[in-house]
C-alpha atoms as a PDB file:
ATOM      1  CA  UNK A   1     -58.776 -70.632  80.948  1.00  0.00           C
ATOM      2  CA  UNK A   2     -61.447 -70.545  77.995  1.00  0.00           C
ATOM      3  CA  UNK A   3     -61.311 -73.621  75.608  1.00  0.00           C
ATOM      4  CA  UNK A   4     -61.443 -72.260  71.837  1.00  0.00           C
ATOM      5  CA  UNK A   5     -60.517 -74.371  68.771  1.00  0.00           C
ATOM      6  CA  UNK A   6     -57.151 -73.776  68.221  1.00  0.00           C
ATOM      7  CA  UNK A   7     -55.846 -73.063  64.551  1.00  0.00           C
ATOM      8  CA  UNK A   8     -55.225 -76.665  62.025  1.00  0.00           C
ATOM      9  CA  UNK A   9     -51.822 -77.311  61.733  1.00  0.00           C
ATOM     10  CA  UNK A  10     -50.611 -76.327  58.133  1.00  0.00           C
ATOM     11  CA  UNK A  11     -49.184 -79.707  57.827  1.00  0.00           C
ATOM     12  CA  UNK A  12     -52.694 -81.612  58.632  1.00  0.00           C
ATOM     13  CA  UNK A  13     -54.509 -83.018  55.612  1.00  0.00           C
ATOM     14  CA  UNK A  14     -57.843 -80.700  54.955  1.00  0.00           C
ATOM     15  CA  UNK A  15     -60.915 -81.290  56.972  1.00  0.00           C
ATOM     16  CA  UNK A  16     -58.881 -82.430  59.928  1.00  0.00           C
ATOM     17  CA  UNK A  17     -59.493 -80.373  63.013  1.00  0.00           C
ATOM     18  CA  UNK A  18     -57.932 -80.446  66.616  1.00  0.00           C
ATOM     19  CA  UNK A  19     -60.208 -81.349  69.330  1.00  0.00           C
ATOM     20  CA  UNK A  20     -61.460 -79.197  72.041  1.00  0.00           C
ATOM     21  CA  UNK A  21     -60.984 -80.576  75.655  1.00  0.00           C
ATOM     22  CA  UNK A  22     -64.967 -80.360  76.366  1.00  0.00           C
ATOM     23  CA  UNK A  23     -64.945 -82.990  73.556  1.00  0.00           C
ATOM     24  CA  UNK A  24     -62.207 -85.158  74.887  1.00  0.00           C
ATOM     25  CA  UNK A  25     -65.438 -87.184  77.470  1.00  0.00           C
ATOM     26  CA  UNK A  26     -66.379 -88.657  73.848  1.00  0.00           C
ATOM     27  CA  UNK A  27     -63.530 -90.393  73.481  1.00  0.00           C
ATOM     28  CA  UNK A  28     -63.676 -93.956  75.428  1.00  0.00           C
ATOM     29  CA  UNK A  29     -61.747 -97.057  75.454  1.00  0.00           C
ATOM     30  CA  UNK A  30     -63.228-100.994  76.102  1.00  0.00           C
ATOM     31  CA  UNK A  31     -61.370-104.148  77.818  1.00  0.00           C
ATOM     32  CA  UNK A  32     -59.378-105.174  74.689  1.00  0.00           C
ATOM     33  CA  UNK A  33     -58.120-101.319  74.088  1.00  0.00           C
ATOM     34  CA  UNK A  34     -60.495-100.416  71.214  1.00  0.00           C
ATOM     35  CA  UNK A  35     -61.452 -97.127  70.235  1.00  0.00           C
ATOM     36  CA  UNK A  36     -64.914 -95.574  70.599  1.00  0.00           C
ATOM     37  CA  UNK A  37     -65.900 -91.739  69.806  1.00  0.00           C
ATOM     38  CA  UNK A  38     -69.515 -91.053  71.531  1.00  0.00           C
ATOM     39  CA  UNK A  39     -70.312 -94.712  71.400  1.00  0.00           C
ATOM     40  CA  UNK A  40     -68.994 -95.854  68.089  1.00  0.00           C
ATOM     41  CA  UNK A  41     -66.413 -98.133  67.623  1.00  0.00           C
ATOM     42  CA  UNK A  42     -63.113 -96.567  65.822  1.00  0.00           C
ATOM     43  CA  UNK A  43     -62.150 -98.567  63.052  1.00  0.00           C
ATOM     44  CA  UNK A  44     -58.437 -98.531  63.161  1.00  0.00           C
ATOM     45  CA  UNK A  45     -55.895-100.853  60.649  1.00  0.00           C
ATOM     46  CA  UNK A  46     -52.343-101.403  60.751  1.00  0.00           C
ATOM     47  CA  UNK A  47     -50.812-102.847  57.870  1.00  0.00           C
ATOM     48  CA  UNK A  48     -47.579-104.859  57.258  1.00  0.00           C
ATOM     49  CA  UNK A  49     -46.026-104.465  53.858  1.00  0.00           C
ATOM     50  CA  UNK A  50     -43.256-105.886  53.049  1.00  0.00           C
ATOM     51  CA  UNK A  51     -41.364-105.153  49.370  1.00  0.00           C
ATOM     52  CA  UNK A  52     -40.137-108.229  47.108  1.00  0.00           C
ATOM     53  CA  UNK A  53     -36.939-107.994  48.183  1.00  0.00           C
ATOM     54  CA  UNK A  54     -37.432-107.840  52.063  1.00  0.00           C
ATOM     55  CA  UNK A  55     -40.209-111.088  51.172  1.00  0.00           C
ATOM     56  CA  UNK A  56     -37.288-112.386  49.493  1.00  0.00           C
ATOM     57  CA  UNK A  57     -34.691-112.158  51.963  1.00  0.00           C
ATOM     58  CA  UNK A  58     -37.368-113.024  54.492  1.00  0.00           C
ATOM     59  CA  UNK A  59     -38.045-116.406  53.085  1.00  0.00           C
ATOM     60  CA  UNK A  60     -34.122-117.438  52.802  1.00  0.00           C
ATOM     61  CA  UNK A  61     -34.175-116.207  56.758  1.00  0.00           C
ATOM     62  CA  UNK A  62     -36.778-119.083  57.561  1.00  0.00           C
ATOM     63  CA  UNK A  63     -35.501-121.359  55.176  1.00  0.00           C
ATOM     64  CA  UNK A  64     -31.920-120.799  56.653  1.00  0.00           C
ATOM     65  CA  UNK A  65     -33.499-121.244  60.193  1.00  0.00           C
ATOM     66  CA  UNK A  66     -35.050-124.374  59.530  1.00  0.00           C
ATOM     67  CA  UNK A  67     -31.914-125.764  57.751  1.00  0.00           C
ATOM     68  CA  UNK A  68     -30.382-124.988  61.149  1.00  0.00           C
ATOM     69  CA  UNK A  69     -32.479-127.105  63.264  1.00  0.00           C
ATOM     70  CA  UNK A  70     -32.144-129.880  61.162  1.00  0.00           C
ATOM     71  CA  UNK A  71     -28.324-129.636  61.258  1.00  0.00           C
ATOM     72  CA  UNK A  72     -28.893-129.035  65.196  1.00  0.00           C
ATOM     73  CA  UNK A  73     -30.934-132.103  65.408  1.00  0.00           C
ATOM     74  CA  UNK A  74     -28.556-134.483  63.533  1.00  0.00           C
ATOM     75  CA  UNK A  75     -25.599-133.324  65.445  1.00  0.00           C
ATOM     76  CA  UNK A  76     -27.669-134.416  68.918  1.00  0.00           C
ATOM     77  CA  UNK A  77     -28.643-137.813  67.279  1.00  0.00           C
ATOM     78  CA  UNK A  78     -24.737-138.001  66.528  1.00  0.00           C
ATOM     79  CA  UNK A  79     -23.929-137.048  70.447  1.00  0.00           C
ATOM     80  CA  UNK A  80     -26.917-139.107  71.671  1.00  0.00           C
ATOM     81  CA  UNK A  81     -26.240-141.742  69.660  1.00  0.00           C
ATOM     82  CA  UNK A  82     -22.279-141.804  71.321  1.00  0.00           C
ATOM     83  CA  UNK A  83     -23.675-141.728  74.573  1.00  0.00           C
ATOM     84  CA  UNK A  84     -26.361-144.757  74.067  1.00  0.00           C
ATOM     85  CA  UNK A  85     -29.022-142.160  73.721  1.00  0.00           C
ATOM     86  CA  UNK A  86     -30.775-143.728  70.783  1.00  0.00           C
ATOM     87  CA  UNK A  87     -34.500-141.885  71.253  1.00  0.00           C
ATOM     88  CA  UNK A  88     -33.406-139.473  68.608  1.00  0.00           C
ATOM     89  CA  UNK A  89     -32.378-142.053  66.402  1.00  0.00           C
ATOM     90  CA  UNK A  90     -28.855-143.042  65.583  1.00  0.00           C
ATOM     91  CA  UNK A  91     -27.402-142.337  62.066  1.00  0.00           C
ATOM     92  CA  UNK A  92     -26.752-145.551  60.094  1.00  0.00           C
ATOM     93  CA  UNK A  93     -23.363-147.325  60.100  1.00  0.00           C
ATOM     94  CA  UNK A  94     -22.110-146.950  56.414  1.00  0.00           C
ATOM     95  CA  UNK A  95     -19.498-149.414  54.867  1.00  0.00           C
ATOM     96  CA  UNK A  96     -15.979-149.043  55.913  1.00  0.00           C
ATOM     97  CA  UNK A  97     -13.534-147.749  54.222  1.00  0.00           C
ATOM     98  CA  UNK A  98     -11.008-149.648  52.294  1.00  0.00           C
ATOM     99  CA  UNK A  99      -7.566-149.999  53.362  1.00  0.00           C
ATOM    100  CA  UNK A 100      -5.106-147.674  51.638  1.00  0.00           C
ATOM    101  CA  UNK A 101      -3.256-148.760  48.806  1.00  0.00           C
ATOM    102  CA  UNK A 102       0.573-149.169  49.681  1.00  0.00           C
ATOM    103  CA  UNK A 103       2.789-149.096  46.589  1.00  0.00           C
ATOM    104  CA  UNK A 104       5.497-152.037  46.695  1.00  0.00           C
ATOM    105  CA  UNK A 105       8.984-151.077  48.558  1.00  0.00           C
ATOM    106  CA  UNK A 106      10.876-150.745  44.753  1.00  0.00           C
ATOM    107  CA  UNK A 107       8.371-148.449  43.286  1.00  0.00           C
ATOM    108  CA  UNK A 108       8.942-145.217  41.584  1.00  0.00           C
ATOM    109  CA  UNK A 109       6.412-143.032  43.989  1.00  0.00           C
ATOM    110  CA  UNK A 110       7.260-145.560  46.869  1.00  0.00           C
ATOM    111  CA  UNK A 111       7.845-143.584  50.221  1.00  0.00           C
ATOM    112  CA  UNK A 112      10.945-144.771  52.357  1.00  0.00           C
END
């Protein structure tokens, strides 16, 4: 089997060409999985974008999420708190509420 350059792909940007396998001992690869060609380090980049929207609803994700940890928190102080768990803190006692108002027995709206 001889090893000729095969033909660029007509889909492959210009000045691209396939490798050969005689030239495939070039390629080498160091403890943290970087890239070297004949010694030189590859310089490879991978790059996150992320359009306004998606930034958008990516900021009401985290802001949701951390709304639901606080929500999760007070509802442990709240069982905790029950249970004479008070390391969390317990929620402070308001004032009661006042007693309903009863109309008199010969009102108009009175209830029998």
């Amino acid at each position: 089997m001889t090893d000729r350059p095969r033909e660029r792909p007509a889909h492959w940007p210009p000045g691209v060409e396939p490798l050969v396998i005689e030239e495939f001992d070039k390629l080498g690869r160091n403890a943290r999985n970087e890239l070297f060609w004949d010694g030189e380090r590859l310089v490879t980049r991978s790059q996150f974008l992320l359009t306004w929207p998606q930034r958008g609803l990516a900021l009401l994700a985290a802001l949701a999420s951390l709304a639901t940890v606080a929500t999760g928190l007070n509802n442990a102080s709240i069982y905790l708190c029950a249970r004479g768990k008070t390391w969390l803190g317990c929620p402070v006692a308001g004032t009661p509420a006042p007693p309903p108002i009863v109309p008199p027995a010969g009102a108009p709206n009175a209830r029998p």
